[in-house]
PDB file of N, CA and C in Angstrom:
ATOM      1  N   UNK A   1       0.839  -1.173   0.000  1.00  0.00           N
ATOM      2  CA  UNK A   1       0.000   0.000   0.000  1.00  0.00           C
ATOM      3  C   UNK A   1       0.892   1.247   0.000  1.00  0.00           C
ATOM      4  N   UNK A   2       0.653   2.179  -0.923  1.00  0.00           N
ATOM      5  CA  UNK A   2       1.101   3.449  -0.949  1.00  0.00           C
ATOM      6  C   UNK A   2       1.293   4.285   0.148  1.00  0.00           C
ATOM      7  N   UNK A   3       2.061   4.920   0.564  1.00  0.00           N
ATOM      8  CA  UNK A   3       2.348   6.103   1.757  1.00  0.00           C
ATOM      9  C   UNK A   3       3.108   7.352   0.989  1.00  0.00           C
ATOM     10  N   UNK A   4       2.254   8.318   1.905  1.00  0.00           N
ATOM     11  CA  UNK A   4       2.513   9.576   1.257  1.00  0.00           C
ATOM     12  C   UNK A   4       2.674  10.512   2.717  1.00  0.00           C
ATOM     13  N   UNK A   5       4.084  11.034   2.269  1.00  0.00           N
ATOM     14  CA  UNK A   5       4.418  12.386   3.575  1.00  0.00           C
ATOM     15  C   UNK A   5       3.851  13.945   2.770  1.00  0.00           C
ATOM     16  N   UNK A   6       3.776  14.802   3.759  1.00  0.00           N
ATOM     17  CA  UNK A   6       3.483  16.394   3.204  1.00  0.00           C
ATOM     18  C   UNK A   6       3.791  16.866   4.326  1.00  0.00           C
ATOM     19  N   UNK A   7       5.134  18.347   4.185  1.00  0.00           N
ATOM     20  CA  UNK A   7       5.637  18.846   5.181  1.00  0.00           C
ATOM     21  C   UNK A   7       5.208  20.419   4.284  1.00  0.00           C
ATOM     22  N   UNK A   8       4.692  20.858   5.251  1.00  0.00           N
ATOM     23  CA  UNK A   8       4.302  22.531   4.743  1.00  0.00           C
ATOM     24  C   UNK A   8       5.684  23.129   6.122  1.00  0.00           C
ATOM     25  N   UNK A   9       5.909  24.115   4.738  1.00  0.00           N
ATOM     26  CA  UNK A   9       7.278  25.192   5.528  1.00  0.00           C
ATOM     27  C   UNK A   9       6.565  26.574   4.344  1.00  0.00           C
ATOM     28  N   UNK A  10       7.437  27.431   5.460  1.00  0.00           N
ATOM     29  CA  UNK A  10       7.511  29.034   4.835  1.00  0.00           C
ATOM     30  C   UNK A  10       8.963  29.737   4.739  1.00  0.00           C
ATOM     31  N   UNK A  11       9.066  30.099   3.394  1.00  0.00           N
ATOM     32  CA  UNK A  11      10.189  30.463   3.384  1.00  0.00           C
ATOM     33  C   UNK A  11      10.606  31.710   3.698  1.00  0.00           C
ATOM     34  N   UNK A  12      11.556  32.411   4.275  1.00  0.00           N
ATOM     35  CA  UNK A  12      12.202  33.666   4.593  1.00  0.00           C
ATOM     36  C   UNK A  12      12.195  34.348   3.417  1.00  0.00           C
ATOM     37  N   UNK A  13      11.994  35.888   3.500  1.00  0.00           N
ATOM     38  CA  UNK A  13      12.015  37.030   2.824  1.00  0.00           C
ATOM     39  C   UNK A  13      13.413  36.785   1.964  1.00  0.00           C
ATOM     40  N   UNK A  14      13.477  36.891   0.932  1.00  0.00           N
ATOM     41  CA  UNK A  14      14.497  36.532   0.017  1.00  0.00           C
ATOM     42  C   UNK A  14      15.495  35.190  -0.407  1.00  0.00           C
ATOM     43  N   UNK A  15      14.952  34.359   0.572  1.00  0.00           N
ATOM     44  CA  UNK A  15      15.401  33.439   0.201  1.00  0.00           C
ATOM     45  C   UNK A  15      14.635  32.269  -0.787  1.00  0.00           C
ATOM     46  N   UNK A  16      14.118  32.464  -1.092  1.00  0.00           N
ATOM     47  CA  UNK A  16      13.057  31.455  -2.321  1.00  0.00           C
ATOM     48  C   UNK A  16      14.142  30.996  -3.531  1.00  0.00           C
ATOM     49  N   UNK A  17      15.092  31.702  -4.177  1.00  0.00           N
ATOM     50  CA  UNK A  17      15.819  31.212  -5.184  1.00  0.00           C
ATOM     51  C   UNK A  17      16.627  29.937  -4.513  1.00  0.00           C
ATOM     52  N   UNK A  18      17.147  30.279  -3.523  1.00  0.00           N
ATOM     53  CA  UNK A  18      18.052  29.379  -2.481  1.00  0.00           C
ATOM     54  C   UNK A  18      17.622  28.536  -2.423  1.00  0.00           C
ATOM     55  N   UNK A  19      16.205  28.325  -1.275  1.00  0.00           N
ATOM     56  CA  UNK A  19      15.614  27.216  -0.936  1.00  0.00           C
ATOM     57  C   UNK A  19      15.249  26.210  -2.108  1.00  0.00           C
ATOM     58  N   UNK A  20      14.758  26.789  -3.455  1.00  0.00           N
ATOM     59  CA  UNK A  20      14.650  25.796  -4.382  1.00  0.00           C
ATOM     60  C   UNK A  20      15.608  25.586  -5.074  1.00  0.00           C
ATOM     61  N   UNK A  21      16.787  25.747  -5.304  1.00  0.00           N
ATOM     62  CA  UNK A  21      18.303  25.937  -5.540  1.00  0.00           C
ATOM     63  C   UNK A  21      18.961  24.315  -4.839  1.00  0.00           C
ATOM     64  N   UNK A  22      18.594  24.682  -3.809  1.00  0.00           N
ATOM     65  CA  UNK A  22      19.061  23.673  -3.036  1.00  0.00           C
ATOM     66  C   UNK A  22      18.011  22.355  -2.841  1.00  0.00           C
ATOM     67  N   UNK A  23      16.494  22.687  -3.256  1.00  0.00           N
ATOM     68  CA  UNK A  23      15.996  20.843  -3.255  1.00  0.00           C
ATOM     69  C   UNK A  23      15.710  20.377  -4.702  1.00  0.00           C
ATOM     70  N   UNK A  24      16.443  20.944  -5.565  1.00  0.00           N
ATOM     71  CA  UNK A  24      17.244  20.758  -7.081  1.00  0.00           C
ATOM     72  C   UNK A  24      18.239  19.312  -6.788  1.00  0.00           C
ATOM     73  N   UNK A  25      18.917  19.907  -5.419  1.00  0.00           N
ATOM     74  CA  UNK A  25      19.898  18.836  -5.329  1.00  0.00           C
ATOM     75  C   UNK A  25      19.828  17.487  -4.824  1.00  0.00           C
ATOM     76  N   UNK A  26      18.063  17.474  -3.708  1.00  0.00           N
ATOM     77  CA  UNK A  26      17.662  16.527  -2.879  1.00  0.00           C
ATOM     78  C   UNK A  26      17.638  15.130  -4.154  1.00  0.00           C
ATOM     79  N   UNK A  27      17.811  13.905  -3.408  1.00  0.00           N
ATOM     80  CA  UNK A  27      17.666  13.085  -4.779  1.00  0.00           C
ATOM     81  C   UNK A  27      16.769  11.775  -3.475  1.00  0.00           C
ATOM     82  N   UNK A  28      15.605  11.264  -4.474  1.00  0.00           N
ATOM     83  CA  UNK A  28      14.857  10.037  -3.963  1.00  0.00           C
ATOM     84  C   UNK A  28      15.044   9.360  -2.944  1.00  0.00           C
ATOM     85  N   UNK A  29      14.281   9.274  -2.030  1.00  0.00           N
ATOM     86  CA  UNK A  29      14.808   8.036  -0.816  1.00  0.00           C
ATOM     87  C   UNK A  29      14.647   6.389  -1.638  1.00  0.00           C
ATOM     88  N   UNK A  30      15.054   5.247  -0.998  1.00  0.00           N
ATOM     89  CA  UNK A  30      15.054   4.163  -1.224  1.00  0.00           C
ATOM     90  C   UNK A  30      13.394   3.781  -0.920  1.00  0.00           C
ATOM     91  N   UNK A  31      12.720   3.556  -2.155  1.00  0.00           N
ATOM     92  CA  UNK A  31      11.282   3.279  -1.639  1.00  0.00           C
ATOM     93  C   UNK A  31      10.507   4.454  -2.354  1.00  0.00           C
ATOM     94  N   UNK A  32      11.024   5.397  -2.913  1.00  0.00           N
ATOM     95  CA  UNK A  32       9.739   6.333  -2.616  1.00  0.00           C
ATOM     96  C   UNK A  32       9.906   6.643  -3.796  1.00  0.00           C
ATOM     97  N   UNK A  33       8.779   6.856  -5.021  1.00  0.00           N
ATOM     98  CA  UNK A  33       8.259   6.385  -6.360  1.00  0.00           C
ATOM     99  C   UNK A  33       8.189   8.268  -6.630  1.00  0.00           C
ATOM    100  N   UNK A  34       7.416   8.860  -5.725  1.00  0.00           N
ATOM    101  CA  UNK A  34       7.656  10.661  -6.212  1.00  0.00           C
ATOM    102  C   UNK A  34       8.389  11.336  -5.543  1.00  0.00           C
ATOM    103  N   UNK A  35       8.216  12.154  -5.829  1.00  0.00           N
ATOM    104  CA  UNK A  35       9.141  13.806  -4.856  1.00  0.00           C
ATOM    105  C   UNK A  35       8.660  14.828  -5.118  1.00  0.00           C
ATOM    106  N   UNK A  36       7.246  15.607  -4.651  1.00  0.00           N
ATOM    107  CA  UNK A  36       7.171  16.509  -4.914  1.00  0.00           C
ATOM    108  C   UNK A  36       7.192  17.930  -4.416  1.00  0.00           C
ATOM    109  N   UNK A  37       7.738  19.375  -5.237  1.00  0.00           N
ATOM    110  CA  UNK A  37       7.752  20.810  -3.663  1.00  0.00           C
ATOM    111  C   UNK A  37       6.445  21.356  -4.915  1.00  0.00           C
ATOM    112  N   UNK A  38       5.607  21.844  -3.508  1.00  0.00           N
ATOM    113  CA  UNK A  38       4.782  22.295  -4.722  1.00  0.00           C
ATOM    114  C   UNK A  38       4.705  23.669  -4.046  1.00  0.00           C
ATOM    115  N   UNK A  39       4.030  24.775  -4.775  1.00  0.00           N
ATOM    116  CA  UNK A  39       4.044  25.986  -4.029  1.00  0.00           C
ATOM    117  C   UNK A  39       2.672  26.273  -3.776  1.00  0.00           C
ATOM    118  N   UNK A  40       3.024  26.923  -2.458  1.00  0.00           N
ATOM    119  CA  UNK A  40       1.447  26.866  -1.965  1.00  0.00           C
ATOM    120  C   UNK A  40       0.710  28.111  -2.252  1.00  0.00           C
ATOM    121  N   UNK A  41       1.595  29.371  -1.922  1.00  0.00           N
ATOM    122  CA  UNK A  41       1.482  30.625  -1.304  1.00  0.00           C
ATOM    123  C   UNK A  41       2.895  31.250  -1.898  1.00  0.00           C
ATOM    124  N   UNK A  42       2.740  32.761  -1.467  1.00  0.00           N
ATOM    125  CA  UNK A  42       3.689  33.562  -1.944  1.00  0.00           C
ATOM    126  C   UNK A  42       5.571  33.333  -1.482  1.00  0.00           C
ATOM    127  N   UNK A  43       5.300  32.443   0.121  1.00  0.00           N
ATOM    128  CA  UNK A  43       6.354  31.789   0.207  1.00  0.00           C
ATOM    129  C   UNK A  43       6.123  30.770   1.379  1.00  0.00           C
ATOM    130  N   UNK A  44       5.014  30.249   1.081  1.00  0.00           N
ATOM    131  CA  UNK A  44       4.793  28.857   1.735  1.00  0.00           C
ATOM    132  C   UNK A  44       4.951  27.777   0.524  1.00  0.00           C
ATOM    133  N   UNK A  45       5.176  26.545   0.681  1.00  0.00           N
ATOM    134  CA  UNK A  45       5.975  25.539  -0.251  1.00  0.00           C
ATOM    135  C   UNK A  45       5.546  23.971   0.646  1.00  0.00           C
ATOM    136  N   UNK A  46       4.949  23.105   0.354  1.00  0.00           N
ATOM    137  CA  UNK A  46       4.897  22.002   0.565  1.00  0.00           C
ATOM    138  C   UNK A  46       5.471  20.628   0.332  1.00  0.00           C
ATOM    139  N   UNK A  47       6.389  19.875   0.598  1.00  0.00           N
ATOM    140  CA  UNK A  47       6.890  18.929  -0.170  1.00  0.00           C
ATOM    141  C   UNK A  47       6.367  17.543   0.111  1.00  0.00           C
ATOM    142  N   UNK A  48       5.785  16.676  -0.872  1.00  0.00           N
ATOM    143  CA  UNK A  48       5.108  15.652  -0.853  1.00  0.00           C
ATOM    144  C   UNK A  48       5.965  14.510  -1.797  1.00  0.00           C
ATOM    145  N   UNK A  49       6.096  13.174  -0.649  1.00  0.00           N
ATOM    146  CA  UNK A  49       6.458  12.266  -1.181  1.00  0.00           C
ATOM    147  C   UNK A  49       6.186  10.802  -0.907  1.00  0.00           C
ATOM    148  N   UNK A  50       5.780  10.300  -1.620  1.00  0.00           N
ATOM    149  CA  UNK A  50       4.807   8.712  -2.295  1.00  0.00           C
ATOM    150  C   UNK A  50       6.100   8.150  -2.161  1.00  0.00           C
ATOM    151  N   UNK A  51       5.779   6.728  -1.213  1.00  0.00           N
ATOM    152  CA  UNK A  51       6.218   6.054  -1.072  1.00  0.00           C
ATOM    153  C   UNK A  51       5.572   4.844  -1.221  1.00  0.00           C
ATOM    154  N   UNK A  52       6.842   3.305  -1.410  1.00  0.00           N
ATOM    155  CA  UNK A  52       5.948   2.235  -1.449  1.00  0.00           C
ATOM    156  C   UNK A  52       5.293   1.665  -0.315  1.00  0.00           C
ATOM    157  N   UNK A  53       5.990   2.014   0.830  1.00  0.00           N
ATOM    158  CA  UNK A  53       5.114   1.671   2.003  1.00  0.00           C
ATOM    159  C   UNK A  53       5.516   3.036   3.246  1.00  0.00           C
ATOM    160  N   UNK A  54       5.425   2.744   4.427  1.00  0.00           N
ATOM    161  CA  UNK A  54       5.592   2.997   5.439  1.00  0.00           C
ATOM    162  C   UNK A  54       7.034   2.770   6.329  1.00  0.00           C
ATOM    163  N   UNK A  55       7.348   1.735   6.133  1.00  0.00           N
ATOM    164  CA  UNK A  55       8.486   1.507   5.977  1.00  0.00           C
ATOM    165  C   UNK A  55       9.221   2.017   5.653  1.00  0.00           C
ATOM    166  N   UNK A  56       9.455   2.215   4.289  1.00  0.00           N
ATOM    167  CA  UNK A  56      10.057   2.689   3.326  1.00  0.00           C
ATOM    168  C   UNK A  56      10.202   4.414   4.091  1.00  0.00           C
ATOM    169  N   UNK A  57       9.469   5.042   4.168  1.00  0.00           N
ATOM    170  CA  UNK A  57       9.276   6.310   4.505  1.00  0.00           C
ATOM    171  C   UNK A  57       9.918   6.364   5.802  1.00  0.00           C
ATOM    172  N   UNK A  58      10.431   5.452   6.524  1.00  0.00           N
ATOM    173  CA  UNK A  58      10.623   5.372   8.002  1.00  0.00           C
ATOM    174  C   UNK A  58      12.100   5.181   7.843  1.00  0.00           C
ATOM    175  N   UNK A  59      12.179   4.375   7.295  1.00  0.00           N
ATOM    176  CA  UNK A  59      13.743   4.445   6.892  1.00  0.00           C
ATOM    177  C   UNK A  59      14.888   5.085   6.236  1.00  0.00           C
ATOM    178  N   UNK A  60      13.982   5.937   5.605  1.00  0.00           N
ATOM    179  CA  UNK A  60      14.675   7.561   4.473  1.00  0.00           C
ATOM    180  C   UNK A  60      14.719   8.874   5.716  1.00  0.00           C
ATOM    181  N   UNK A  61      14.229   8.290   7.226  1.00  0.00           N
ATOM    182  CA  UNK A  61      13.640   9.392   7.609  1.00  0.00           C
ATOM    183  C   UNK A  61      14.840  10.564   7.852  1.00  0.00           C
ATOM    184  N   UNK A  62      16.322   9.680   8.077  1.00  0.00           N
ATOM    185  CA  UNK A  62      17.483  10.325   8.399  1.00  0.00           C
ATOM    186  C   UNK A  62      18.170  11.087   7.035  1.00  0.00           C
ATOM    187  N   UNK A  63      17.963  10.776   5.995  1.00  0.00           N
ATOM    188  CA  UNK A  63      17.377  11.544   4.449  1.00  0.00           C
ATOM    189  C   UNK A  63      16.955  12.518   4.485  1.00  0.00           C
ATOM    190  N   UNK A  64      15.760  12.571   5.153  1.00  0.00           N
ATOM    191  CA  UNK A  64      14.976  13.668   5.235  1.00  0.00           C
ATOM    192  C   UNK A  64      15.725  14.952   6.226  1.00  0.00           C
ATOM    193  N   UNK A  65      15.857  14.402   7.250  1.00  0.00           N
ATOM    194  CA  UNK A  65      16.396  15.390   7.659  1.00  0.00           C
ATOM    195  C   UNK A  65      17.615  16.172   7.518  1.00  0.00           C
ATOM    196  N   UNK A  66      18.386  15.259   6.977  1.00  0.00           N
ATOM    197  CA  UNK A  66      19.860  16.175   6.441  1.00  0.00           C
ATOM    198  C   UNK A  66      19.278  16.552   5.263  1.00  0.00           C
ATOM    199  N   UNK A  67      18.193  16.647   4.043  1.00  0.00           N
ATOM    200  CA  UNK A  67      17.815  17.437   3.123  1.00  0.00           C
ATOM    201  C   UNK A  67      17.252  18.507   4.143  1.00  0.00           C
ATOM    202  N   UNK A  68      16.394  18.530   5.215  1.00  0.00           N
ATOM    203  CA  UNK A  68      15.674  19.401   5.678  1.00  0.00           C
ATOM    204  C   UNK A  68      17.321  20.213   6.790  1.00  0.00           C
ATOM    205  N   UNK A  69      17.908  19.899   6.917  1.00  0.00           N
ATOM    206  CA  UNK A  69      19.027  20.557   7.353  1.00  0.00           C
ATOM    207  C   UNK A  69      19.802  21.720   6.734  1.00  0.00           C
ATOM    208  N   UNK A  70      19.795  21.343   5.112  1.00  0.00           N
ATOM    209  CA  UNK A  70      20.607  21.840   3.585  1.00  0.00           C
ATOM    210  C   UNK A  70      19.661  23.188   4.169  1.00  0.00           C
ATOM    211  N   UNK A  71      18.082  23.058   4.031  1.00  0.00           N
ATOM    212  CA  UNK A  71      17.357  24.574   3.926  1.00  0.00           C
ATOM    213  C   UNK A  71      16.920  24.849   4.952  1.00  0.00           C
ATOM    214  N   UNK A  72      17.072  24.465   6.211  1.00  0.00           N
ATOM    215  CA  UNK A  72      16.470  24.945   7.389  1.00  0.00           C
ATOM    216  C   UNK A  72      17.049  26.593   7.529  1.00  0.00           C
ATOM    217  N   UNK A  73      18.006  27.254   7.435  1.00  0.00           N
ATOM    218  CA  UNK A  73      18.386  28.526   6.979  1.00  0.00           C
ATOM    219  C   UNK A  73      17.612  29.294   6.454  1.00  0.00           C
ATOM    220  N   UNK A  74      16.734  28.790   5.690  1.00  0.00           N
ATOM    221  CA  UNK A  74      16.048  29.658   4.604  1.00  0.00           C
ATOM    222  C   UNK A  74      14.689  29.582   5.085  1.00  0.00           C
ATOM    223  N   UNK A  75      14.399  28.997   6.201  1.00  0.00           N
ATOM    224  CA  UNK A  75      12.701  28.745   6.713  1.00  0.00           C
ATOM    225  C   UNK A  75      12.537  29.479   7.700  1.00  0.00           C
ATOM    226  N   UNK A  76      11.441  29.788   7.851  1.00  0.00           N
ATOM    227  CA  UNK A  76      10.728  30.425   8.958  1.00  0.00           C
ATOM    228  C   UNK A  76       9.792  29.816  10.146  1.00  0.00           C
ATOM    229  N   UNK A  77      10.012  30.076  11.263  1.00  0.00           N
ATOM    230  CA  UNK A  77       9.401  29.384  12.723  1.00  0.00           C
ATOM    231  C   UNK A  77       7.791  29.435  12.049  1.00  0.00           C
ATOM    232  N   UNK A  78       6.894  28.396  11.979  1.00  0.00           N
ATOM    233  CA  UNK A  78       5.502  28.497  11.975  1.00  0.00           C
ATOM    234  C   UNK A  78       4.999  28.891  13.019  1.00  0.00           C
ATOM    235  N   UNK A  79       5.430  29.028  14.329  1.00  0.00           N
ATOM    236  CA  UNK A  79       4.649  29.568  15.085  1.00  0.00           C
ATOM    237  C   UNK A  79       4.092  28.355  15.891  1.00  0.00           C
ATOM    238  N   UNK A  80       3.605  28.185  17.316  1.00  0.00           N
ATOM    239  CA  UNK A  80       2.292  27.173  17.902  1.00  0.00           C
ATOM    240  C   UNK A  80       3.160  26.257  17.978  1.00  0.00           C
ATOM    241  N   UNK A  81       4.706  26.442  18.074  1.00  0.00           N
ATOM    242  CA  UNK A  81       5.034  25.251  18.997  1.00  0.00           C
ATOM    243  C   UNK A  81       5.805  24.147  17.266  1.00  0.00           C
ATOM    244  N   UNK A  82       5.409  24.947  16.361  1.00  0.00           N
ATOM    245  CA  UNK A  82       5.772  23.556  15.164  1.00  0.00           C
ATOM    246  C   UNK A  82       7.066  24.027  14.888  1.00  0.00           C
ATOM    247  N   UNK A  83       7.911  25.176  15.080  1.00  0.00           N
ATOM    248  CA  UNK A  83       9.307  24.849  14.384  1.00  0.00           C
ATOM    249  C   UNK A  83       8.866  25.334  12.905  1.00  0.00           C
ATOM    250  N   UNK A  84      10.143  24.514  12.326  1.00  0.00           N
ATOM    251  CA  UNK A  84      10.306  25.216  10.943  1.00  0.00           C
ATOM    252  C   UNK A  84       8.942  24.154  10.277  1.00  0.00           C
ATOM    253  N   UNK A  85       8.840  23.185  10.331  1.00  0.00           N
ATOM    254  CA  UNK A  85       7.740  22.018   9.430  1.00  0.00           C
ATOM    255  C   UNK A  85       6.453  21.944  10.397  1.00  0.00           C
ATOM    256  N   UNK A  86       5.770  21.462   9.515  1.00  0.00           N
ATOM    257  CA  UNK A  86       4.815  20.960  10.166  1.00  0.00           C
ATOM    258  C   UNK A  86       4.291  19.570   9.126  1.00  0.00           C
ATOM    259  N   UNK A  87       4.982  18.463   9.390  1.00  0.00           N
ATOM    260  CA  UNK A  87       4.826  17.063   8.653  1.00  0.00           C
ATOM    261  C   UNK A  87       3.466  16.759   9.407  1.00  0.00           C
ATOM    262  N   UNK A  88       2.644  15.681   8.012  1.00  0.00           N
ATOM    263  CA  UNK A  88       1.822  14.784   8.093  1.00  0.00           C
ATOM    264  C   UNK A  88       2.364  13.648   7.512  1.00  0.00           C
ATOM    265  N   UNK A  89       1.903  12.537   7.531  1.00  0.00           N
ATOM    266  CA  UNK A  89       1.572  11.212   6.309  1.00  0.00           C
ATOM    267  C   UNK A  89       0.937  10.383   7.042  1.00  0.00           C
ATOM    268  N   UNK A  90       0.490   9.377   5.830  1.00  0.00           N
ATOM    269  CA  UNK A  90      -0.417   8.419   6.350  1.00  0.00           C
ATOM    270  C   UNK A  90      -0.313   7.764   4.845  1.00  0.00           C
ATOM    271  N   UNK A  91      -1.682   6.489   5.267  1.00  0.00           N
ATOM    272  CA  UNK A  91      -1.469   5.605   3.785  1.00  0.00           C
ATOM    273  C   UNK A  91      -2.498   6.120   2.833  1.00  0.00           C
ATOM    274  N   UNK A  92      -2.192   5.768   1.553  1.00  0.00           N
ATOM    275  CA  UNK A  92      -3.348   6.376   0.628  1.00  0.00           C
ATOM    276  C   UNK A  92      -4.588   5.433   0.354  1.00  0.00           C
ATOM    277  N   UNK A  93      -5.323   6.729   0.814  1.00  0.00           N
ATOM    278  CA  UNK A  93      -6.778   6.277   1.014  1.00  0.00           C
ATOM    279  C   UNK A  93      -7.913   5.686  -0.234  1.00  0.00           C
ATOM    280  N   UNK A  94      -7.439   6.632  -0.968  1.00  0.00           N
ATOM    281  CA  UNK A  94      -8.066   6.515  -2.517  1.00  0.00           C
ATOM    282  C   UNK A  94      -6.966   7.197  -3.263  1.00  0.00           C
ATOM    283  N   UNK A  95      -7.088   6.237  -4.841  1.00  0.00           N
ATOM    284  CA  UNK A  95      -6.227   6.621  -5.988  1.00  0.00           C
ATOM    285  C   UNK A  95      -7.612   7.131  -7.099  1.00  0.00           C
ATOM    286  N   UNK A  96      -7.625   7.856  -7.843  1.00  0.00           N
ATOM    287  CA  UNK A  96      -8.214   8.295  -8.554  1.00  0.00           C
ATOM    288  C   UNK A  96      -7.711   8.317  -9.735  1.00  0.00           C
ATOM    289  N   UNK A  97      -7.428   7.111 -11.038  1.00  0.00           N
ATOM    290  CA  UNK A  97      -7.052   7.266 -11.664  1.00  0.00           C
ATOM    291  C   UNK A  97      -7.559   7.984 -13.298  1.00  0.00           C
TER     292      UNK A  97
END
């Protein structure tokens, strides 16, 4: 069964060329079929990534964070206690093809 993460961040006043500059360079975890940053807002940015399981996503997790290390510089505190991210995932519920 499919698993899918989504981490919403906001990026700092001038840094937007940077931050996507630098997840140019991020490359696939072991397991995980997409990679996507999508833009949300004028400098909010979401990155979503499909994996083959749960697992899979659990085990890239140290991946994740040295990519989320590269741009933590360039992010902004959300506020309420979340830090720079605020991650979800879970398994996919429905495919809509």
């Amino acid at each position: 069964m499919e698993f899918v993460n989504c981490v919403r961040v906001r990026v700092k006043e001038g840094q937007l060329e940077e931050f996507v500059a630098l997840n140019r360079g991020f490359q696939k975890g072991v397991g995980q079929s997409q990679s996507y940053l999508v833009r949300t807002g004028d400098h909010t940015f979401c990155w979503v990534g499909v994996w083959d399981s749960e697992q899979a996503l659990v085990d890239a997790r140290d991946q994740m964070i040295g990519n989320l290390d590269q741009v933590r510089h360039c992010l902004e505190d959300l506020g309420n206690g979340l830090g720079v991210t605020d991650p979800v995932s879970g398994p996919v519920t429905l495919s809509i093809d």
